[in-house]
N, C-alpha and C. Protein backbone atom coordinates (compact mmCIF):
# COMPACT_ATOMS: atom_id res chain seq x y z
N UNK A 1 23.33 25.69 3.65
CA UNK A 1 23.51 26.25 2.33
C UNK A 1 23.22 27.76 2.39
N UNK A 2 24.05 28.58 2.10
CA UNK A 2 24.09 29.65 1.81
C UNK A 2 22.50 30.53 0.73
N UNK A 3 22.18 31.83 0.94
CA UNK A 3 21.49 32.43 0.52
C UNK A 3 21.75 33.48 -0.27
N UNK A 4 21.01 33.39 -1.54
CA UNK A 4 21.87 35.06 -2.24
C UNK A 4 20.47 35.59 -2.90
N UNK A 5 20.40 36.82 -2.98
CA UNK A 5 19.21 37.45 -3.60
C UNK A 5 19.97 38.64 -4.32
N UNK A 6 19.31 38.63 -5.84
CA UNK A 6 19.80 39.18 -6.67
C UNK A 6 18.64 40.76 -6.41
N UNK A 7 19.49 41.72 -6.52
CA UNK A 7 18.92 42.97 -6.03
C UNK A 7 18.43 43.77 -7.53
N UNK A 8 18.15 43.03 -8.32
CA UNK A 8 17.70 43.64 -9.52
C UNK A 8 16.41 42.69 -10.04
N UNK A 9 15.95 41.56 -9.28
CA UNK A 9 14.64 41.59 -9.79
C UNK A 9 14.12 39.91 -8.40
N UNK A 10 14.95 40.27 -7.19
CA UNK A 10 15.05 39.59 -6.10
C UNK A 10 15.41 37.88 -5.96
N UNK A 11 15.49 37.48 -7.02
CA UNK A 11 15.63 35.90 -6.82
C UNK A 11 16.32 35.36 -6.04
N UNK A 12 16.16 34.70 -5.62
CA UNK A 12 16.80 33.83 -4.29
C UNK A 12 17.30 32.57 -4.72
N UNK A 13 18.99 32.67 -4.74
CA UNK A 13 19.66 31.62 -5.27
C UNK A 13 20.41 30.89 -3.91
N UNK A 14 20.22 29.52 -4.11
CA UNK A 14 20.74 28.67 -3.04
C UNK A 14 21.94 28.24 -3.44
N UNK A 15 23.26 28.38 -2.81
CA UNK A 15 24.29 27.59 -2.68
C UNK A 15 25.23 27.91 -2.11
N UNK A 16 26.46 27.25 -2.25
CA UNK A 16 27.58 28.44 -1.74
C UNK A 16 28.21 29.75 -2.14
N UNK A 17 28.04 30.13 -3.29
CA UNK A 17 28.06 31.19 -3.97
C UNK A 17 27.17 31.49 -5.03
N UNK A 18 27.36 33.00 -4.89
CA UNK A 18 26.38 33.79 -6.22
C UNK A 18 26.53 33.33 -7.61
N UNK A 19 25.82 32.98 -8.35
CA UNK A 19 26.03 32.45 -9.75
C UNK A 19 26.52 33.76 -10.54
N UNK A 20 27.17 33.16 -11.14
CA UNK A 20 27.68 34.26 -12.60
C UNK A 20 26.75 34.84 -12.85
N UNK A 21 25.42 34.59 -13.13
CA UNK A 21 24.73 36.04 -13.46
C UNK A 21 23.37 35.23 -13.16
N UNK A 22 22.77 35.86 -13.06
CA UNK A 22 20.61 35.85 -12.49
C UNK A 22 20.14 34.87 -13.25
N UNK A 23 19.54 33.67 -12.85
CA UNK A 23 19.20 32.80 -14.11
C UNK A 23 17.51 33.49 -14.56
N UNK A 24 17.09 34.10 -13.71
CA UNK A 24 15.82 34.78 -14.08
C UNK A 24 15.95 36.37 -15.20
N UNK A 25 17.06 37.27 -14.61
CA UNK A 25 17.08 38.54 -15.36
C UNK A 25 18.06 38.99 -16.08
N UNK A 26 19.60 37.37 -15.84
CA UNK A 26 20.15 38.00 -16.64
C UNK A 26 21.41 38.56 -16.08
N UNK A 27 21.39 39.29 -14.72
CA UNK A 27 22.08 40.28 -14.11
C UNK A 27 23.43 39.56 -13.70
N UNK A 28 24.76 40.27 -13.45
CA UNK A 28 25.59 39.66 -13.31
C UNK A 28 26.09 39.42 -11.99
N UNK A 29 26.90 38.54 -11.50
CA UNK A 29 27.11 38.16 -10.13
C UNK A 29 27.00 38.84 -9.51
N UNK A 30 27.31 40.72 -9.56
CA UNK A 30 27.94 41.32 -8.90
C UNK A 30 26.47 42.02 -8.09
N UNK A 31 25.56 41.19 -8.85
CA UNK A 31 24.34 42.27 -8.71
C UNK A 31 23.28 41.30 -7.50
N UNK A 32 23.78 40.51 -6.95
CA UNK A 32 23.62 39.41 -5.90
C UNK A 32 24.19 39.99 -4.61
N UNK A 33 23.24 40.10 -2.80
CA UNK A 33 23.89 39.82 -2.24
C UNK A 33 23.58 38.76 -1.28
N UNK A 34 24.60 38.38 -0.42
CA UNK A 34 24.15 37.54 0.46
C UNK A 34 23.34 37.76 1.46
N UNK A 35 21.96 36.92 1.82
CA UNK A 35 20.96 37.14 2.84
C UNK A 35 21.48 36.68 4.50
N UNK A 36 21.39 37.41 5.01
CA UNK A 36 21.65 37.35 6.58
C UNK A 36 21.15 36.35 6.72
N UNK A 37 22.14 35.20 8.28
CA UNK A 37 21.32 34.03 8.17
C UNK A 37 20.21 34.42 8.95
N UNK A 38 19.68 35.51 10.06
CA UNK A 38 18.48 35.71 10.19
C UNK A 38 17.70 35.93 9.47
N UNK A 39 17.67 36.40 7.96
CA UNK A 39 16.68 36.79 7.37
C UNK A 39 16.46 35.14 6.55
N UNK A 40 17.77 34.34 6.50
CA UNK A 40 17.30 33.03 5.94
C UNK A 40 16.65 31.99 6.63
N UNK A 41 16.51 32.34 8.27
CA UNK A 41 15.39 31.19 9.00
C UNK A 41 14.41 32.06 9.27
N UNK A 42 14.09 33.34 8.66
CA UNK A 42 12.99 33.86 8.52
C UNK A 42 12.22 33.38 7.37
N UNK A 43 13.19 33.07 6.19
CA UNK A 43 12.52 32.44 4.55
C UNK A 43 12.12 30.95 4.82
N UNK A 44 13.17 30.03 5.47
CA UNK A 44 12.44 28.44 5.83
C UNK A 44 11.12 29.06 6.28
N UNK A 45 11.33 29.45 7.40
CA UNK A 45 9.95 29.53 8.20
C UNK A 45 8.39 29.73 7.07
N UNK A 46 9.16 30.89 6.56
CA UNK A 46 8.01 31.36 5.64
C UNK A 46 7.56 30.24 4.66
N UNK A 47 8.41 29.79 4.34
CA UNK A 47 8.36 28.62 2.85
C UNK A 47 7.44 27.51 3.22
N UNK A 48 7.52 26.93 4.72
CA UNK A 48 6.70 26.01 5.46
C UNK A 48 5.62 26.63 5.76
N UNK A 49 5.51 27.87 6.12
CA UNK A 49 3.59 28.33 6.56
C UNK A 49 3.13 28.76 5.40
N UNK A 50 3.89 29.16 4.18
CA UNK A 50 2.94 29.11 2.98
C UNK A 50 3.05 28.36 2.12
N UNK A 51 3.66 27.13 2.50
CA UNK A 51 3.23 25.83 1.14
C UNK A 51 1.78 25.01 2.57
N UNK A 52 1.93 25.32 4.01
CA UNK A 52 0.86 25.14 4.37
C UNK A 52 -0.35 25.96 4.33
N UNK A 53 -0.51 26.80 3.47
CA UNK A 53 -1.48 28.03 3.64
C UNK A 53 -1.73 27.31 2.05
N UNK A 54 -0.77 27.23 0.88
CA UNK A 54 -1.12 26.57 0.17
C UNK A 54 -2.36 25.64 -0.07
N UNK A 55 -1.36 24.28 0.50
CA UNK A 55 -2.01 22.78 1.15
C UNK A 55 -3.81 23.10 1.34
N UNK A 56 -3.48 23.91 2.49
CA UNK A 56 -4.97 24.16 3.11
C UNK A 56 -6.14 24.76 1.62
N UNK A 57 -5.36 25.94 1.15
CA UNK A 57 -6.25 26.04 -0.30
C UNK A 57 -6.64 25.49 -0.77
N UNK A 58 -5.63 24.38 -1.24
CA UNK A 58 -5.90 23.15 -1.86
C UNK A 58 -7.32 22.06 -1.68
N UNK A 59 -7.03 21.78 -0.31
CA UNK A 59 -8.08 21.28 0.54
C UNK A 59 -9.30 22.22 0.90
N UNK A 60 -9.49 23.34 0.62
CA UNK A 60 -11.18 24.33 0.83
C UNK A 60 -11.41 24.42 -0.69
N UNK A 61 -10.47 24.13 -2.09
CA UNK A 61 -11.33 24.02 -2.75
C UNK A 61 -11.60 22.28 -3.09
N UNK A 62 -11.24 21.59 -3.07
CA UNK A 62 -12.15 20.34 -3.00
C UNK A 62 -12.73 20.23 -2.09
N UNK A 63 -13.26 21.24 -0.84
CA UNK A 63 -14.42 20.97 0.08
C UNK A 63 -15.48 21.77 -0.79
N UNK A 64 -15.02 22.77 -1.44
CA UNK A 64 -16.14 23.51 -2.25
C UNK A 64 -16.41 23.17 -3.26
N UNK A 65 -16.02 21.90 -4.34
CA UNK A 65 -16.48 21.11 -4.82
C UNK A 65 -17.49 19.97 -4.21
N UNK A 66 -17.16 19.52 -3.19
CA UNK A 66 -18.25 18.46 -2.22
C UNK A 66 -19.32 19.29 -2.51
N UNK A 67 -19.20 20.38 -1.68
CA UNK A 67 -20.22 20.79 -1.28
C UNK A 67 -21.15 21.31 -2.79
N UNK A 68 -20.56 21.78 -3.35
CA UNK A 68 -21.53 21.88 -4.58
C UNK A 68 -22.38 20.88 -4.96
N UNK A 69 -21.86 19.75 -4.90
CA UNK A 69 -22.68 18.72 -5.22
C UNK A 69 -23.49 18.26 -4.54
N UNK A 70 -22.94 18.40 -3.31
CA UNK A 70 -24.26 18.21 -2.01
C UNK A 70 -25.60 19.37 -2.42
N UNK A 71 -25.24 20.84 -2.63
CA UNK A 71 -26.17 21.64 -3.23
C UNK A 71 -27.19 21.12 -4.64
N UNK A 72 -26.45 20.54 -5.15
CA UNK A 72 -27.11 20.13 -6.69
C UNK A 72 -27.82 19.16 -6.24
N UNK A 73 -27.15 18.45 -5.47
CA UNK A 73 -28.36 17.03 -4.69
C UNK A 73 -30.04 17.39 -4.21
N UNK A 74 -29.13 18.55 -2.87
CA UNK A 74 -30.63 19.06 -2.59
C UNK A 74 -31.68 18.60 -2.12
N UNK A 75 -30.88 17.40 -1.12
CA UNK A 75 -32.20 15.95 -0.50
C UNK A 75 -32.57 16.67 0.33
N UNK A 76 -32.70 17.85 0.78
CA UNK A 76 -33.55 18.24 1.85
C UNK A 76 -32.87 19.94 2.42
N UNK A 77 -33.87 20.40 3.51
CA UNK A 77 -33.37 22.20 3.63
C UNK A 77 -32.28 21.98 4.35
N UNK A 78 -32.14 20.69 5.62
CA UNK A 78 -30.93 21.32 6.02
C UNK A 78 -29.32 20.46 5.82
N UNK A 79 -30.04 19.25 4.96
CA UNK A 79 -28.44 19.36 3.83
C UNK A 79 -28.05 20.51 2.98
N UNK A 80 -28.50 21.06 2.46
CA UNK A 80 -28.43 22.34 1.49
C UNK A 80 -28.53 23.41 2.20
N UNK A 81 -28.46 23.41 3.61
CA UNK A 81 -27.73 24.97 4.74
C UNK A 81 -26.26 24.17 4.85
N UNK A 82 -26.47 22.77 5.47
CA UNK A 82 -24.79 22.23 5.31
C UNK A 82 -24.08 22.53 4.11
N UNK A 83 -24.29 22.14 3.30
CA UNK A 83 -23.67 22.47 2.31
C UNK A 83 -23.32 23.99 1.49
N UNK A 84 -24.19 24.90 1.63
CA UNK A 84 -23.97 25.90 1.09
C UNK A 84 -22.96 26.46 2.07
N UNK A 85 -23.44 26.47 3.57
CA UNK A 85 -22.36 27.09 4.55
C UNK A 85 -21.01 26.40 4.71
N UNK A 86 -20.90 25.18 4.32
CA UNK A 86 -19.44 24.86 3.55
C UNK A 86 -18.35 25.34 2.31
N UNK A 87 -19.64 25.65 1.15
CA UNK A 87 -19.03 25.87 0.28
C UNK A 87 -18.62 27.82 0.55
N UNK A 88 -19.71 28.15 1.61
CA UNK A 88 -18.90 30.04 1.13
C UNK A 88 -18.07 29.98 2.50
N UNK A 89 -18.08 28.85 3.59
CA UNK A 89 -16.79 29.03 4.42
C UNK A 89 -15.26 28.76 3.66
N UNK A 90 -15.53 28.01 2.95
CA UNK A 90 -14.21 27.60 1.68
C UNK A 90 -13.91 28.68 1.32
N UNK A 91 -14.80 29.45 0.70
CA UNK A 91 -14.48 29.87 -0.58
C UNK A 91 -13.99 31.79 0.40
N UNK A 92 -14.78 31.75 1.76
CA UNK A 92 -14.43 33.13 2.87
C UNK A 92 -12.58 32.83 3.33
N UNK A 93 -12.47 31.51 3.58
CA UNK A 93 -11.05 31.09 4.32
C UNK A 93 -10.13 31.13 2.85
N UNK A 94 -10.18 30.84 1.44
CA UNK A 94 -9.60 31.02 0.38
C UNK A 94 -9.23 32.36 -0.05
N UNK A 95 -9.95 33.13 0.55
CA UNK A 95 -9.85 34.25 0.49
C UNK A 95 -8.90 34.47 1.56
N UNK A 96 -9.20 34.83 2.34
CA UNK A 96 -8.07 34.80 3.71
C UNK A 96 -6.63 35.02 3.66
N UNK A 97 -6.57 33.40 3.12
CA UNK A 97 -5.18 32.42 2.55
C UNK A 97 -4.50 33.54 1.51
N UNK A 98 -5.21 33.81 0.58
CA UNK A 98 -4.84 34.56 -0.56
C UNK A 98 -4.10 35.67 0.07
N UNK A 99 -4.74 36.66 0.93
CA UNK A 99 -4.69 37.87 1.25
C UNK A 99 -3.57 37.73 2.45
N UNK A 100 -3.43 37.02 3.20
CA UNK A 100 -2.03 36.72 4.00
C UNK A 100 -0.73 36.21 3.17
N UNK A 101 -1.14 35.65 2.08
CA UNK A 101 0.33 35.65 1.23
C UNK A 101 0.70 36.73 0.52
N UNK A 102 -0.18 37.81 0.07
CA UNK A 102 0.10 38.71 -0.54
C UNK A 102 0.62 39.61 0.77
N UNK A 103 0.43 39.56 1.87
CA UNK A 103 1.37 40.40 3.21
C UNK A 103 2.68 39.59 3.36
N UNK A 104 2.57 38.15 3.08
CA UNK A 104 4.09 37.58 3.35
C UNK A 104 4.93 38.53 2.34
N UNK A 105 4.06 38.32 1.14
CA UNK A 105 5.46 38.77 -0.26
C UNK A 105 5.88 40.34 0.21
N UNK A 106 4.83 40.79 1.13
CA UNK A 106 5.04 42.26 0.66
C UNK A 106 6.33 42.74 1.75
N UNK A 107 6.15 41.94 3.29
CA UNK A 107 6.82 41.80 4.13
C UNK A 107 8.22 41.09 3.90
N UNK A 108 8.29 40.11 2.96
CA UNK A 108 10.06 39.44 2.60
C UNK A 108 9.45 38.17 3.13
N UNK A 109 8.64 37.73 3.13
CA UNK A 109 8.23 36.21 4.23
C UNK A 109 7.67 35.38 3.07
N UNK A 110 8.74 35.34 2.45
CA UNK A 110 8.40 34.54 0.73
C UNK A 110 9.88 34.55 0.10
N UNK A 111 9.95 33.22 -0.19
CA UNK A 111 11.73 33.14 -0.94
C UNK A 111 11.64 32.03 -1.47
């Protein structure tokens, strides 16, 4: 399936041709072009390492929920080093995650 990105506010439309006009801005066909297929197994690629960069978010914040509660528990000093050093490794790697997708978008490695 073909790739088109509208050059007036970037959307990335899938099919065999450019739609009559931007379903996001509006803009008219003409304002679409077609993405190189290198730059379109550059976008799969991307789409799979950040719905897994996602995923993984997903999963450090319900570890930083556990772990909170392991903190509130508090059965002892070194459950509550486990646990706290869980919850700010979550919450250090969430950060991370965040800050490498904001380089995908900025790089085109987002569609």
């Amino acid at each position: 399936m073909k790739k088109f990105r509208c050059t007036v506010c970037n959307f990335i439309y899938e099919g065999d041709e450019a739609p009559d006009k931007c379903p996001r801005c509006g803009s008219p066909k003409e304002k679409y072009e077609q993405i190189p297929e290198e730059k379109v197994k550059l976008i799969e690629r991307s789409r799979l390492s950040n719905g897994l960069h996602m995923h993984l978010a997903t999963l450090l914040e319900e570890v930083s929920q556990v772990a909170s509660k392991g903190i509130e528990d508090n059965l002892d000093p070194l459950c509550l080093a486990i646990f706290t050093k869980a919850k700010d490794e979550a919450h250090l790697l969430r950060q991370f995650i965040k800050a490498e997708i904001q380089v995908h978008i900025g790089k085109g490695k987002w569609g």
